[in-house]
N, C-alpha and C. Protein backbone atom coordinates (compact mmCIF):
# COMPACT_ATOMS: atom_id res chain seq x y z
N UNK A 1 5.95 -11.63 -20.46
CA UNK A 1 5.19 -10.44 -20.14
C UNK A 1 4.95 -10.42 -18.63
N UNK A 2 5.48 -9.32 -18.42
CA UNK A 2 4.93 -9.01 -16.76
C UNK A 2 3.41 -8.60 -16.31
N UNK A 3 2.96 -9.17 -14.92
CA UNK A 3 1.35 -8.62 -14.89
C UNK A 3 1.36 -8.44 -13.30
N UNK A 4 0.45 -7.86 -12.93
CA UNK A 4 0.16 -7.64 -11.76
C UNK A 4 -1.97 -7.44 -11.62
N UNK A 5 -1.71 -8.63 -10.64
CA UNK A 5 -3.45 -8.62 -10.29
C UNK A 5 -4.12 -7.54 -9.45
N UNK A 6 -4.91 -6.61 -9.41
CA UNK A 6 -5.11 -5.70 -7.99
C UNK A 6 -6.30 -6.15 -8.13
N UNK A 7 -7.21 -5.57 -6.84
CA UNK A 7 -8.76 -5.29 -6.89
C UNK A 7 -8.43 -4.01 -5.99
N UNK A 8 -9.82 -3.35 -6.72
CA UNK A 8 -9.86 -1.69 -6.76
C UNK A 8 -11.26 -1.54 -6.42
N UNK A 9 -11.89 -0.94 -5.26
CA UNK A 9 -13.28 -0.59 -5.13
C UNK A 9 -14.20 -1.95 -5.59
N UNK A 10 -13.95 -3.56 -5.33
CA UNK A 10 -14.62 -4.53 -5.70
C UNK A 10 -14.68 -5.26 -7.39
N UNK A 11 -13.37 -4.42 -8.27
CA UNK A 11 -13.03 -4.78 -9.06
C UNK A 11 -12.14 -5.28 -9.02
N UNK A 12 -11.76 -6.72 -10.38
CA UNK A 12 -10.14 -6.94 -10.06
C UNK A 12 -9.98 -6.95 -11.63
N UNK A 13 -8.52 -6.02 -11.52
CA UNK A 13 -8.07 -6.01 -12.87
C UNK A 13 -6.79 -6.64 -12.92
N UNK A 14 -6.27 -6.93 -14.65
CA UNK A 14 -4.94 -7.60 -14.52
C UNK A 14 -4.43 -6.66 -15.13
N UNK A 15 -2.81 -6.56 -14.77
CA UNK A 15 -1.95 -4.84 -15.23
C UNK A 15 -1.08 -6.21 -16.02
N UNK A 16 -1.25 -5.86 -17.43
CA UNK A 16 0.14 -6.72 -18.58
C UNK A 16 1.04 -5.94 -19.40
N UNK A 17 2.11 -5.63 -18.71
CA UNK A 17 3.34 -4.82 -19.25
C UNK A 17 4.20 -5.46 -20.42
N UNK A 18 4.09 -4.71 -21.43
CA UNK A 18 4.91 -5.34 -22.58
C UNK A 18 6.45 -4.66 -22.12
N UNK A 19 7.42 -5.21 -22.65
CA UNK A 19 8.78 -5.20 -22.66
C UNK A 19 9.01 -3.61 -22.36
N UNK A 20 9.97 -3.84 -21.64
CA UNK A 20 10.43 -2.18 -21.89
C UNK A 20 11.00 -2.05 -22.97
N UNK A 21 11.11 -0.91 -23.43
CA UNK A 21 12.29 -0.25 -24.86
C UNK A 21 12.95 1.12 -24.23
N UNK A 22 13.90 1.37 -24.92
CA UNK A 22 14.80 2.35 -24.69
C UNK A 22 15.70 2.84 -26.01
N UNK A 23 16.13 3.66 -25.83
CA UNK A 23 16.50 4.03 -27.16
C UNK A 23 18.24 3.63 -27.39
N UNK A 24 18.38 3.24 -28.84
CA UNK A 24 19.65 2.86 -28.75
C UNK A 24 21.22 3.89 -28.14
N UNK A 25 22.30 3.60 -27.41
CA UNK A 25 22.86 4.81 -27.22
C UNK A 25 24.05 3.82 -26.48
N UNK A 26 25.76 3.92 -26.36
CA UNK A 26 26.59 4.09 -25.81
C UNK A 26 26.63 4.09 -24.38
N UNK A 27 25.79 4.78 -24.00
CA UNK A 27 25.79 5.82 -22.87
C UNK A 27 24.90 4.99 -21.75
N UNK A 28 24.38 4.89 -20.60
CA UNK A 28 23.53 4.76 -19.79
C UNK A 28 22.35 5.02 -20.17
N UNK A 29 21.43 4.52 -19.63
CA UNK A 29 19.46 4.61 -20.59
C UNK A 29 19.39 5.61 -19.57
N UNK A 30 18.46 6.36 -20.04
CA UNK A 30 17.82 7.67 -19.23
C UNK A 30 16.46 7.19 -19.56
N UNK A 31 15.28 6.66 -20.19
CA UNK A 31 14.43 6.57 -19.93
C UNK A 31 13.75 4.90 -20.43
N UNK A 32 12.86 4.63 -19.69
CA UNK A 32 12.41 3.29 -20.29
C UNK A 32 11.03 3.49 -20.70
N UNK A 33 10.38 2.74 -21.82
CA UNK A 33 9.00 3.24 -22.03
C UNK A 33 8.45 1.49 -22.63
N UNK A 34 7.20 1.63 -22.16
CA UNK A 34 6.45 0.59 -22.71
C UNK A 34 4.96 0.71 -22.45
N UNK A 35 3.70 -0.47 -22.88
CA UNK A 35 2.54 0.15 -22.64
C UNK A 35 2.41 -1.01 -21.08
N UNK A 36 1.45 -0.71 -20.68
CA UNK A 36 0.71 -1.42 -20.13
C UNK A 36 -0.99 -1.68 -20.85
N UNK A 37 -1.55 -2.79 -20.54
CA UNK A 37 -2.91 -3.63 -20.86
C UNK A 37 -3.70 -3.35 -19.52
N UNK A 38 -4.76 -2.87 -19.25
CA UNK A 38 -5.58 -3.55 -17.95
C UNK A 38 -6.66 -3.75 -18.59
N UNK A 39 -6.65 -5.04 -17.79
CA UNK A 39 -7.84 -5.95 -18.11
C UNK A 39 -8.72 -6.25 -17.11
N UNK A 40 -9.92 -6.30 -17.21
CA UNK A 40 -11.04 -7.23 -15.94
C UNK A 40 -11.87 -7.89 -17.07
N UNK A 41 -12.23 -9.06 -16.45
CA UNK A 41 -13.02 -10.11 -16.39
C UNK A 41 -12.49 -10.95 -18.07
N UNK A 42 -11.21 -10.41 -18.51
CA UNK A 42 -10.04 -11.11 -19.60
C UNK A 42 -10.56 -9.70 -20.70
N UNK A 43 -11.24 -8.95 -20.34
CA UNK A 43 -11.59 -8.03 -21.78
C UNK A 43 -10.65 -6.62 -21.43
N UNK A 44 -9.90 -5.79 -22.30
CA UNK A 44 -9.21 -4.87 -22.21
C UNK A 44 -10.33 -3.53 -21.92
N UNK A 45 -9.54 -2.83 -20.84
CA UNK A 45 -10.10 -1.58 -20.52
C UNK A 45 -9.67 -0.48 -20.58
N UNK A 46 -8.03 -0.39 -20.98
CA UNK A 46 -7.56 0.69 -21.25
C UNK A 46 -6.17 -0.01 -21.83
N UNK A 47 -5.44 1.38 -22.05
CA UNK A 47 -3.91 0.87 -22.18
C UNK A 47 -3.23 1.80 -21.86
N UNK A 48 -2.09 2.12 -21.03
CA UNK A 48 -1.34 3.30 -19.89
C UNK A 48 -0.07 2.88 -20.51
N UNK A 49 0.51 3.61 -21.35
CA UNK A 49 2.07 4.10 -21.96
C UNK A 49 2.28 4.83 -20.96
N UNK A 50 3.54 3.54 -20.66
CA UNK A 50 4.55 4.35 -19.51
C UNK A 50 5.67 4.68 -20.22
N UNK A 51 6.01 5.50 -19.04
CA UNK A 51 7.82 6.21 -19.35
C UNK A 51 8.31 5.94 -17.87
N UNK A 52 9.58 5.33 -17.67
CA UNK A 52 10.11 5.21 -16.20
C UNK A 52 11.11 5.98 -16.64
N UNK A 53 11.90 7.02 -15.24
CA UNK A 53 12.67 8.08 -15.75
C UNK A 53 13.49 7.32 -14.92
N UNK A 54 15.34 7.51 -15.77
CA UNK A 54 16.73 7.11 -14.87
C UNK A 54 16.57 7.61 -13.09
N UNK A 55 16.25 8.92 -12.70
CA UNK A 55 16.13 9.60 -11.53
C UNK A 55 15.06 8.58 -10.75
N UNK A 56 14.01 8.20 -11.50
CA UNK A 56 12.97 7.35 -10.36
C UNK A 56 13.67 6.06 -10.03
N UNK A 57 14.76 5.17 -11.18
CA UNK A 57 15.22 4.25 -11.27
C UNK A 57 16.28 4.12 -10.02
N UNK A 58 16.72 5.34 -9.77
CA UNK A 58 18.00 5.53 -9.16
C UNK A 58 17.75 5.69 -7.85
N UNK A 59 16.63 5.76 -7.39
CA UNK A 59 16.00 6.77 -5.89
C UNK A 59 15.09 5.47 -5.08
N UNK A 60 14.76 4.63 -6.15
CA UNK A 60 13.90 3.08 -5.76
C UNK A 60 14.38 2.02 -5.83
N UNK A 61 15.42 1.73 -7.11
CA UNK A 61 16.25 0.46 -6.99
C UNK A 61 17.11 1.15 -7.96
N UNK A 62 18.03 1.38 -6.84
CA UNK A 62 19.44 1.99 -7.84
C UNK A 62 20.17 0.39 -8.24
N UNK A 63 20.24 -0.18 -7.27
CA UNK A 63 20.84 -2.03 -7.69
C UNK A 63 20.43 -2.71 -8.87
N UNK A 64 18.87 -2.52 -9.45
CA UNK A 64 18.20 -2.92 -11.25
C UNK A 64 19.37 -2.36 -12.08
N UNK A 65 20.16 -1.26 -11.56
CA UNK A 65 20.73 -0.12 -12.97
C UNK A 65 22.12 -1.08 -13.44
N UNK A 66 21.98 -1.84 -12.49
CA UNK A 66 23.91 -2.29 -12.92
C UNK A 66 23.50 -4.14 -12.75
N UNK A 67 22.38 -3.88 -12.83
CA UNK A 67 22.04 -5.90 -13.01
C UNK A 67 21.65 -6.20 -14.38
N UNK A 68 20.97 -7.24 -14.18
CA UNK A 68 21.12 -7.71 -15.72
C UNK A 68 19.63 -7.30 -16.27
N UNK A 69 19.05 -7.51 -17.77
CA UNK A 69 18.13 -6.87 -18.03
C UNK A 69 16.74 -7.13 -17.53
N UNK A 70 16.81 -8.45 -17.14
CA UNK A 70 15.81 -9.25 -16.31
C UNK A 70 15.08 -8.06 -15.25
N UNK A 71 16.39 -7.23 -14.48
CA UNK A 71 16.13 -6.88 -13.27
C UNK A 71 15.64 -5.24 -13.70
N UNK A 72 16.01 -4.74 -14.76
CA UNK A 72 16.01 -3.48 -15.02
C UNK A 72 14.52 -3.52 -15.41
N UNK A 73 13.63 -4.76 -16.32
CA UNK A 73 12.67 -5.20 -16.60
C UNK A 73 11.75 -5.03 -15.29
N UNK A 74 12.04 -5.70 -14.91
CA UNK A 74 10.56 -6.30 -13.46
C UNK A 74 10.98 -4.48 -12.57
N UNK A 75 12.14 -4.13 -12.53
CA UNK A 75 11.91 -2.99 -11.67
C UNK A 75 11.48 -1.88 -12.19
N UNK A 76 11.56 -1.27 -13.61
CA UNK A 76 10.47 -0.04 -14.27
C UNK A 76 8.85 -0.81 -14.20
N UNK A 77 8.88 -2.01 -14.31
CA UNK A 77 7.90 -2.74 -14.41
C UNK A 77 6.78 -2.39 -13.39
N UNK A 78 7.54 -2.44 -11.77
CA UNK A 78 6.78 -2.20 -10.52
C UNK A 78 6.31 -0.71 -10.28
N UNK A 79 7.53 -0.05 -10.82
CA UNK A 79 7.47 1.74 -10.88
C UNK A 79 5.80 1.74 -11.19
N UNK A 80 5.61 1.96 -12.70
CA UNK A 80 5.01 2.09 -14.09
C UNK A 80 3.59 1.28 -13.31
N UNK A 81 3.57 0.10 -12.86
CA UNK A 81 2.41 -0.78 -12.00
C UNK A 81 1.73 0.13 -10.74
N UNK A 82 2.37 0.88 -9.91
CA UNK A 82 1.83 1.53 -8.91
C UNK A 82 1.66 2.87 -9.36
N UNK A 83 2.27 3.32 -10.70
CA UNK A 83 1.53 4.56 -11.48
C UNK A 83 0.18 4.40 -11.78
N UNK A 84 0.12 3.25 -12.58
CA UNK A 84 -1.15 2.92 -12.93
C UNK A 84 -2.09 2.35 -12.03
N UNK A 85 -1.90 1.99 -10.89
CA UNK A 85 -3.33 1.50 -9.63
C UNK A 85 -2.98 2.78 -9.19
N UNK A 86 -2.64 3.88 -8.59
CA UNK A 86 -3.10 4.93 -8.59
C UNK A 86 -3.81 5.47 -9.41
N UNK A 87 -3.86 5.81 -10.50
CA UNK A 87 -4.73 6.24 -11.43
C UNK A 87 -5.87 5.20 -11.89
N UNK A 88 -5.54 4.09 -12.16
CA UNK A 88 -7.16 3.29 -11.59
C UNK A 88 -8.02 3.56 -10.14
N UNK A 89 -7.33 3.99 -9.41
CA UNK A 89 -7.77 4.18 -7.83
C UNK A 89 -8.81 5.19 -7.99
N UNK A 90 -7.88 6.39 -8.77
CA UNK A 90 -8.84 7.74 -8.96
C UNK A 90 -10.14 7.60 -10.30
N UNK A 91 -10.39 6.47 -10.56
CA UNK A 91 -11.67 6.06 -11.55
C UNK A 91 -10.66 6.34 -13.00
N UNK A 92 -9.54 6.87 -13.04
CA UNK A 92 -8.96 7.30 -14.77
C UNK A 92 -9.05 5.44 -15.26
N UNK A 93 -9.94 5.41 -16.41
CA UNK A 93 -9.91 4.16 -17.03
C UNK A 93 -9.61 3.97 -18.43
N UNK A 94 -9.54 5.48 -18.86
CA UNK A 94 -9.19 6.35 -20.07
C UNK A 94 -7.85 5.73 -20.43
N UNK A 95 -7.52 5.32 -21.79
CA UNK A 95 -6.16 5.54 -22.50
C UNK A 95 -5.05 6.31 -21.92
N UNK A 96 -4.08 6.37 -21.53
CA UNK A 96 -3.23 7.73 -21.03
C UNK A 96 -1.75 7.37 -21.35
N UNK A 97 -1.12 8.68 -20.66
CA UNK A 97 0.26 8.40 -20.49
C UNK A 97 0.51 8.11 -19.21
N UNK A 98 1.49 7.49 -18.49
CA UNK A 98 2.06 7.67 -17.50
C UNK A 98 3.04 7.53 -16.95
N UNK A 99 3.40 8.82 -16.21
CA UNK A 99 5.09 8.99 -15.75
C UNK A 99 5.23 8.37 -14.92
N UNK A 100 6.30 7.79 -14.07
CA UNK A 100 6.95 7.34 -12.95
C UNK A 100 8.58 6.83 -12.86
């Protein structure tokens, strides 16, 4: 599981990304989706279902698209991570979706 530590306005939360998924297909993935966990002080405070789109994949690390899954992993991973500390930034602590 991937995580990322921030502190936000004198809080520190931990961001825990479960696996990406994608849908089965032949073809090239067009979208990746998984949730994220944030946590402070080890107790859950929300949970942010991401979606990383092929176009964001391609424009930030087009090099993840043709590596191995490791890399396609940690890079929707970082997308989907700075979706969500923006929207922790703006106080959203609410359940949500989020694009990137």
């Amino acid at each position: 599981m991937n995580t990322r530590e921030v502190e936000i306005e004198g809080t520190a939360y931990v961001l825990r990304a479960e696996p990406p998924r994608t849908s089965l297909t032949d073809d090239a993935h067009t979208l990746w989706g998984f949730n994220i966990e944030v946590m402070t002080g080890g107790a859950p405070v929300c949970i942010k279902t991401c979606f990383v789109g092929r176009v964001s994949m391609q424009a930030r690390h087009p090099d993840a698209l043709v590596g191995p899954a490791a890399e396609i992993s940690a890079a929707v991973h970082s997308l989907a991570f700075d979706k969500v500390v923006e929207s922790l930034a703006k106080g959203d602590l609410d359940d949500g979706i989020v694009f990137a």
